[in-house]
Protein backbone atom coordinates (compact mmCIF):
# COMPACT_ATOMS: atom_id res chain seq x y z
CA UNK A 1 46.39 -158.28 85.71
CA UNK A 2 46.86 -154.79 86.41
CA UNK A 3 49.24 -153.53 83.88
CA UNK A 4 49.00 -150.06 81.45
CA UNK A 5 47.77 -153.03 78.75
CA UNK A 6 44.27 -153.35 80.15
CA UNK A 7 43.57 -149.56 80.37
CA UNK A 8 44.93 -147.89 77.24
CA UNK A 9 44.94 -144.35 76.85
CA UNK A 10 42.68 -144.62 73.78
CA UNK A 11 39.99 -146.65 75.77
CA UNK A 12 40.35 -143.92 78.64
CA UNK A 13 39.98 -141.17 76.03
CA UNK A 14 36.37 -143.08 74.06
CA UNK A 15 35.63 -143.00 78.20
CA UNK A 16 35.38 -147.00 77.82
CA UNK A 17 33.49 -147.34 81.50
CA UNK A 18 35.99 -150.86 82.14
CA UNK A 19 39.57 -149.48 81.10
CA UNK A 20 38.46 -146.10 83.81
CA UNK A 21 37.51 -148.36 86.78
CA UNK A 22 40.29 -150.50 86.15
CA UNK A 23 42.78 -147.49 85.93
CA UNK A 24 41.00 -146.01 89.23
CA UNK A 25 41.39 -149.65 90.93
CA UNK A 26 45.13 -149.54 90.06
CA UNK A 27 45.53 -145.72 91.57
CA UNK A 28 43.93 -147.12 94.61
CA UNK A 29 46.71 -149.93 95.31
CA UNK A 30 49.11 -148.04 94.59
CA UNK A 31 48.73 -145.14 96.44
CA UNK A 32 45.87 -145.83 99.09
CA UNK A 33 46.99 -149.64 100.03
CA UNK A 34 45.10 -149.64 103.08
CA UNK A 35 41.84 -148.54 101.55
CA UNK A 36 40.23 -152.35 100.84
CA UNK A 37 38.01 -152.55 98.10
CA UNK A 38 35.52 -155.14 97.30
CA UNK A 39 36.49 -158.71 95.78
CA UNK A 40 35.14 -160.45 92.39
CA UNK A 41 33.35 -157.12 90.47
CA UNK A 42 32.77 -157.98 87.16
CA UNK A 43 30.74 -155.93 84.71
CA UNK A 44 28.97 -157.52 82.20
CA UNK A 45 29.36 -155.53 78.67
CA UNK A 46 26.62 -155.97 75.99
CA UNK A 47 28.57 -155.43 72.66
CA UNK A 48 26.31 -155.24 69.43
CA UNK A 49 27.71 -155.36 65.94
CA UNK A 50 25.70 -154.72 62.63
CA UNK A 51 26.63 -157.96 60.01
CA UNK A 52 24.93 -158.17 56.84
CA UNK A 53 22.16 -155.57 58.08
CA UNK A 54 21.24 -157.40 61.08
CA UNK A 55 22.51 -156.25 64.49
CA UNK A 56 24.26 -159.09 66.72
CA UNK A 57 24.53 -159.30 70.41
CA UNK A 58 26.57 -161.01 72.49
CA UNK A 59 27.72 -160.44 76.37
CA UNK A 60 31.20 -160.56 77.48
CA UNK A 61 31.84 -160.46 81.23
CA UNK A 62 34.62 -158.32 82.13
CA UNK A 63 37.01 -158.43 85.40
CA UNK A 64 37.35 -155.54 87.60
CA UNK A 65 38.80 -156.69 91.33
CA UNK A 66 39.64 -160.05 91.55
CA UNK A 67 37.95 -162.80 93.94
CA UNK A 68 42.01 -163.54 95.18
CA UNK A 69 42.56 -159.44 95.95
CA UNK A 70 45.86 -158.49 95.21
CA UNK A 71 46.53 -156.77 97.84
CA UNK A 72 46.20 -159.40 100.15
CA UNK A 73 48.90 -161.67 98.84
CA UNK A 74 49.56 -165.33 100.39
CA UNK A 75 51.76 -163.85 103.07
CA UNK A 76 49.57 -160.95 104.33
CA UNK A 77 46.78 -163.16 105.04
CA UNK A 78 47.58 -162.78 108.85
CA UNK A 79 46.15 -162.27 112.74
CA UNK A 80 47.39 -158.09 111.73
CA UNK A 81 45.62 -158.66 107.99
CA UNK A 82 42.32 -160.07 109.79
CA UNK A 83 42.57 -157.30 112.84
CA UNK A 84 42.76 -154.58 110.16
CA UNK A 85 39.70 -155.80 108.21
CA UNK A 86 37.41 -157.19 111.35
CA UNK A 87 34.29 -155.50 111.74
CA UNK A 88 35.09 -154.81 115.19
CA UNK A 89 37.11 -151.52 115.95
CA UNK A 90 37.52 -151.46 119.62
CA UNK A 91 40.15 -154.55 118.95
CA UNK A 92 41.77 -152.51 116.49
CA UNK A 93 42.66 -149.83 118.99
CA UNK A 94 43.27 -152.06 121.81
CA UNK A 95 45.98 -153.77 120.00
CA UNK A 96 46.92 -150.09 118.67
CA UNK A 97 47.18 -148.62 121.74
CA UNK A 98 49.36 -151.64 123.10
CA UNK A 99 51.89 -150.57 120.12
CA UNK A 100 51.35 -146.97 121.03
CA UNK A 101 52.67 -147.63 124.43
CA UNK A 102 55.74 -149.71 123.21
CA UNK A 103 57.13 -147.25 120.74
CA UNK A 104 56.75 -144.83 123.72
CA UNK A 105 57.93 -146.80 126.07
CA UNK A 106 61.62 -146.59 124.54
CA UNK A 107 61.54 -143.28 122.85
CA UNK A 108 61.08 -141.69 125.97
CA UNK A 109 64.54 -142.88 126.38
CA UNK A 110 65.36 -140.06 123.88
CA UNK A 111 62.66 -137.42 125.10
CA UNK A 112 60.15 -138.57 121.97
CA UNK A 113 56.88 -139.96 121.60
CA UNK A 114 54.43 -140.78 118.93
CA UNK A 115 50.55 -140.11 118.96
CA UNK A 116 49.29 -141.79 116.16
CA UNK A 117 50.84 -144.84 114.45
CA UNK A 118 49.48 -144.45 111.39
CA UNK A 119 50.60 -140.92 110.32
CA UNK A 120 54.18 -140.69 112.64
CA UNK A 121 55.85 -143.46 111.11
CA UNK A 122 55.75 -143.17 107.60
CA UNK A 123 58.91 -141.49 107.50
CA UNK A 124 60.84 -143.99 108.96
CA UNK A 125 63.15 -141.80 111.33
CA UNK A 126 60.92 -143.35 114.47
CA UNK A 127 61.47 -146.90 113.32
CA UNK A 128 65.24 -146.41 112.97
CA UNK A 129 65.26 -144.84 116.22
CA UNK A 130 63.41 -147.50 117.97
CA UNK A 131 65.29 -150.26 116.56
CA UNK A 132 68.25 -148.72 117.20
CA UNK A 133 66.90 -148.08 120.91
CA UNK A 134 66.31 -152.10 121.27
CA UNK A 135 69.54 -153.13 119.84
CA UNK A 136 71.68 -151.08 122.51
CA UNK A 137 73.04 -149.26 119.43
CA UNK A 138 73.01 -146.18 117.69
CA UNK A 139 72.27 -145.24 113.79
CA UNK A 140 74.54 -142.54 112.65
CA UNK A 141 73.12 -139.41 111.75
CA UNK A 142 74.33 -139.21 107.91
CA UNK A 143 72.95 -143.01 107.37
CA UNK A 144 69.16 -141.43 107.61
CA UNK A 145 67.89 -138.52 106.89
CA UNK A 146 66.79 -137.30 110.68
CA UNK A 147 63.55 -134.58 108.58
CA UNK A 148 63.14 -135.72 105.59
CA UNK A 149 61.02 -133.40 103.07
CA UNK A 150 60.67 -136.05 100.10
CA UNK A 151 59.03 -139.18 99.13
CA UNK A 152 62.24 -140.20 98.40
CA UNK A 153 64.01 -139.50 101.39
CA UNK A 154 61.54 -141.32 103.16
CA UNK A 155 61.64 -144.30 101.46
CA UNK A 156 64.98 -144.11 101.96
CA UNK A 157 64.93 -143.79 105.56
CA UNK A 158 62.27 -146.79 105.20
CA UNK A 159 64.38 -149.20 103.52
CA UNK A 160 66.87 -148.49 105.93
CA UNK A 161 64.52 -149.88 108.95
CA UNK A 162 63.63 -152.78 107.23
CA UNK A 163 67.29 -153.45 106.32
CA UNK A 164 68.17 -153.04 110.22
CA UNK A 165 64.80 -154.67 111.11
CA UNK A 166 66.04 -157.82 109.09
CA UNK A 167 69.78 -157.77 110.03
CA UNK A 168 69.19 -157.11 113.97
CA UNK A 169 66.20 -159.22 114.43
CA UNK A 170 65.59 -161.42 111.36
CA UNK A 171 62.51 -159.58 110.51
CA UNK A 172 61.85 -159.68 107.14
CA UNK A 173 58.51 -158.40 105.84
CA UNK A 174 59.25 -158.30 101.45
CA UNK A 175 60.47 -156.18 98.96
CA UNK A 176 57.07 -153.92 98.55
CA UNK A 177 56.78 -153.21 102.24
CA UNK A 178 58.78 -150.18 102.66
CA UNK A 179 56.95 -148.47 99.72
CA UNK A 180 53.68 -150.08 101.33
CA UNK A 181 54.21 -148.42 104.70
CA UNK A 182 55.13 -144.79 102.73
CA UNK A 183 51.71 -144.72 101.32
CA UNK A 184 50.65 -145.22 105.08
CA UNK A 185 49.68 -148.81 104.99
CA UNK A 186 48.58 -149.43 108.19
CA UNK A 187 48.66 -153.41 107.91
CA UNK A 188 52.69 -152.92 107.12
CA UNK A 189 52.74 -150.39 110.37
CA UNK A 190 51.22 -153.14 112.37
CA UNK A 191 53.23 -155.73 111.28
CA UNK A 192 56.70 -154.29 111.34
CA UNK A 193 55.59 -152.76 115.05
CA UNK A 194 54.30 -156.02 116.68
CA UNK A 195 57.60 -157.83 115.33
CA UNK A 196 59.16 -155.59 117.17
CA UNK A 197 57.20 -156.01 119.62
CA UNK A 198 57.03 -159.59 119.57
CA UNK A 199 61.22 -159.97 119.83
CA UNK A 200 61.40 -157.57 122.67
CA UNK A 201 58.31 -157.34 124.91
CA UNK A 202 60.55 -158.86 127.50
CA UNK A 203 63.71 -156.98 127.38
């Protein structure tokens, strides 16, 4: 439902109170995936109207989130979706820190290593690295772009590692996920790490 149609620029201008959350609830999945916001708000709107002298009431309920969220779709209800949204932190950053020590594990192959998950990898030059590390092979240097200084370099770089994630290991995550993990999704870091992990904790 959340297209430019249900927050016109004429209803954000009169400062209409629905079209503005629903324009701030569509900023928020687009550019802060990871930040979960509550399911099934509605506001109720009283509209009155004056007909024939006599004012009329009438109350129309109006959808803000939905009780399905969108950004939990069918296929990111999960054990990573669940981890991410569990009231209980000291799982999170067990199963973090497990990651943490994989990634490292093989980087230190190359003299690297990553501190933090979910603000190293959204730039995709660790993930082609690693994947490249665990197939025995190695990712030219003009494929990537090794610093990238642009959103759209790092997408780039990102659709690469799903594209190698998916044709060296069969991983394959969707369409939106590279763009997902740029905004720093950490549910997309997660799930592209532990499928890693997952195909070659034994190696």
């Amino acid at each position: 439902m959340w297209a430019a149609k249900y927050w016109p620029v004429s209803a954000i201008y009169d400062q209409d109170m629905v079209a503005i959350l629903r324009v701030l609830v569509a900023l928020v999945r687009r550019f802060a995936p990871s930040v979960r916001l509550p399911r099934d708000v509605h506001l109720t709107v009283l509209i009155v109207r004056k007909i024939n002298g006599i004012l009329q009431h009438r109350r129309q309920v109006e959808v803000i989130t939905e009780s399905e969220d969108e950004q939990d779709t069918a296929g990111d209800h999960d054990a990573i979706s669940a981890l991410v949204d569990c009231a209980v932190p000291e799982r999170l950053a067990a199963f973090q820190q497990t990651l943490l020590d994989f990634v490292n594990h093989h980087l230190a192959k190359i003299n690297l290593s990553v501190t933090s998950l979910e603000t190293e990898m959204n730039d995709g030059v660790y993930f082609i690295l690693l994947i490249g590390l665990l197939g025995g092979f190695f990712v030219p240097l003009h494929a990537y772009h090794l610093t990238p200084l642009t959103n759209a370099q790092r997408q780039a770089n990102l659709q690469l590692a799903f594209k190698l994630a998916e044709e060296v290991d069969g991983i394959n995550l969707g369409p939106k996920q590279a763009d997902d993990l740029l905004h720093h999704d950490l549910k997309v870091t997660l799930r592209l790490l532990y499928s890693l992990y997952d195909a070659h904790k034994n190696d």
